[in-house]
C-alpha atoms as a PDB file:
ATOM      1  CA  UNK A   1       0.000   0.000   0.000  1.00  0.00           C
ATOM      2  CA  UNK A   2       1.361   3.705  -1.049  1.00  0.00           C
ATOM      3  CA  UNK A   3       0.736   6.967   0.519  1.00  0.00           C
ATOM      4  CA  UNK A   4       0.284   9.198  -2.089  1.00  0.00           C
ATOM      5  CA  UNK A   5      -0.398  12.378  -2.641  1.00  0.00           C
ATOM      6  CA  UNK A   6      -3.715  13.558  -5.714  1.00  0.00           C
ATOM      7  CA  UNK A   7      -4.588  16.830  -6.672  1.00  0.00           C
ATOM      8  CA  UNK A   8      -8.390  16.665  -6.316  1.00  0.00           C
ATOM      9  CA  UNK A   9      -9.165  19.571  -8.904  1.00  0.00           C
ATOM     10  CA  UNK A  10      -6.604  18.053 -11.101  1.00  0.00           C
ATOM     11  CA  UNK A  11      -6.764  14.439 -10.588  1.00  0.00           C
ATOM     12  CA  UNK A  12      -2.662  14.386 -10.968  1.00  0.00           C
ATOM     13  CA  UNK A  13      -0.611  12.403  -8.579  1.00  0.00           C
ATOM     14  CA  UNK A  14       2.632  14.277  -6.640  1.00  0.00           C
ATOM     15  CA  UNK A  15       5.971  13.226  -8.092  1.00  0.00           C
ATOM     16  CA  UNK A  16       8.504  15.456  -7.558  1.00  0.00           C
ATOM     17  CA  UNK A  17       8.881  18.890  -6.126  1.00  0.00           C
ATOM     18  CA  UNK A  18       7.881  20.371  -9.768  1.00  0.00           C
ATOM     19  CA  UNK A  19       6.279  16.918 -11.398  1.00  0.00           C
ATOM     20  CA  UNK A  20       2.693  16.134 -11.158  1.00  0.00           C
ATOM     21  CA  UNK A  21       2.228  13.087 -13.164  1.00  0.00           C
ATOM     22  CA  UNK A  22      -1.554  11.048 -14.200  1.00  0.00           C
ATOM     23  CA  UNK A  23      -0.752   7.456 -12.625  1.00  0.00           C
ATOM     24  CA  UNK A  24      -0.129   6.762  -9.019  1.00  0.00           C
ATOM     25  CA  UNK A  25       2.429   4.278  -9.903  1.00  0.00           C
ATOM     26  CA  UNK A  26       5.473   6.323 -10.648  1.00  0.00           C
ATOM     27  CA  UNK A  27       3.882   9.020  -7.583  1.00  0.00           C
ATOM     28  CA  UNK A  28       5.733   9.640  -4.953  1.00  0.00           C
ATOM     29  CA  UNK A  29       5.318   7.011  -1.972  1.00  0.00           C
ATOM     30  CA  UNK A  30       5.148   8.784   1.622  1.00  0.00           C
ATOM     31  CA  UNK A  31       5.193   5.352   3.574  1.00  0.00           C
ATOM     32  CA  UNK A  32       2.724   6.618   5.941  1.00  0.00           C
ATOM     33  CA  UNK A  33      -0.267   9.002   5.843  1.00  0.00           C
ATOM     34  CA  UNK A  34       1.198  11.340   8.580  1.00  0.00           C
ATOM     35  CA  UNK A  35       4.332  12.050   6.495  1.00  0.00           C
ATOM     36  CA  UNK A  36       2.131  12.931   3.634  1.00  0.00           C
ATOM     37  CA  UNK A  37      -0.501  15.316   4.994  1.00  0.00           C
ATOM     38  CA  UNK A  38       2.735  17.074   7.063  1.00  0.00           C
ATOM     39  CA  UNK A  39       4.321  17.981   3.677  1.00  0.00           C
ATOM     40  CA  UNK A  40       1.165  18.850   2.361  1.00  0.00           C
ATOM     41  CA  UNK A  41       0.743  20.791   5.122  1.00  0.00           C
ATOM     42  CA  UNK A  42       4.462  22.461   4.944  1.00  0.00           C
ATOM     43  CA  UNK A  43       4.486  23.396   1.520  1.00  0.00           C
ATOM     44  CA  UNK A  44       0.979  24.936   1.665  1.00  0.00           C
ATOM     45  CA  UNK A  45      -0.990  22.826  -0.883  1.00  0.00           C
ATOM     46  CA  UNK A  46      -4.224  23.388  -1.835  1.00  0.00           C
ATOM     47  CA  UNK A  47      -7.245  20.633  -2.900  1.00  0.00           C
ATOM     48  CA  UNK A  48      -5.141  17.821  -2.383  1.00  0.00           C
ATOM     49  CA  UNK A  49      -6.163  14.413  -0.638  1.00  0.00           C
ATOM     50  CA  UNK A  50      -3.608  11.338   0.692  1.00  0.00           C
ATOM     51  CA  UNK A  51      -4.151   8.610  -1.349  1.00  0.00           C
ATOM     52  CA  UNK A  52      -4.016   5.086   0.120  1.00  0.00           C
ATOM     53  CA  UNK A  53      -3.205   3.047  -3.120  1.00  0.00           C
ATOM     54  CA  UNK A  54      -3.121  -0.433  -3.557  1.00  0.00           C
ATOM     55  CA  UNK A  55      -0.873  -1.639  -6.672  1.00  0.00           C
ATOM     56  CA  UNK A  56      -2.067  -5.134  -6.607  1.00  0.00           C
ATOM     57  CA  UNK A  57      -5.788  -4.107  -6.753  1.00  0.00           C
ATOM     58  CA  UNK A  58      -5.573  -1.006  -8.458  1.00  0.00           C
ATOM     59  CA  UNK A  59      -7.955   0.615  -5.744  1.00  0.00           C
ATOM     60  CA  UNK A  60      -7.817   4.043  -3.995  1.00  0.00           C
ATOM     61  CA  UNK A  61      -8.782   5.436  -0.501  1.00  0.00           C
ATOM     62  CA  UNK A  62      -8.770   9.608  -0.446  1.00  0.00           C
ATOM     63  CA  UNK A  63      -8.627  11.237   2.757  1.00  0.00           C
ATOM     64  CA  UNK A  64      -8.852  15.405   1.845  1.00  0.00           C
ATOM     65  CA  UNK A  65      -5.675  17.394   3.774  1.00  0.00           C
ATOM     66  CA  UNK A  66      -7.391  20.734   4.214  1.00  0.00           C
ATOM     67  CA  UNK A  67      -7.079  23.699   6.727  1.00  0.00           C
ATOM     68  CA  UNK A  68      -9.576  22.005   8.809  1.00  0.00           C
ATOM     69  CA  UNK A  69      -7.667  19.019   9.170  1.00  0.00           C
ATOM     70  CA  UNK A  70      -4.741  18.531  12.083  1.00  0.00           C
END
């Protein structure tokens, strides 16, 4: 299971620091949902959700980060 993170308006997937990219498997893999809503929270982004994605199955859990959220 990855921890990814998706541009909700966009449907992209986080890649690099400049890279948004359309399929989760070459996203960026945050190991753990903490570490990606706390650099989603650090570099201020906007309308994105963690994305718990399962290779094998090819399905998706999307918990929003948002300034609500701590």
């Amino acid at each position: 299971m990855k921890a990814l993170l998706k541009n909700m308006r966009t449907g992209l997937y986080y890649e690099t620091a400049n890279s948004w990219i359309t399929q989760p498997d070459g996203a960026f893999d945050f190991q753990t949902v903490e570490q990606a809503r706390k650099f989603a929270f650090m570099t201020e982004m906007e309308q994105v959700a963690v994305v718990l994605s399962c290779e094998q199955s090819g399905h998706e859990v999307a918990l929003p980060v948002g300034m609500g959220y701590s």
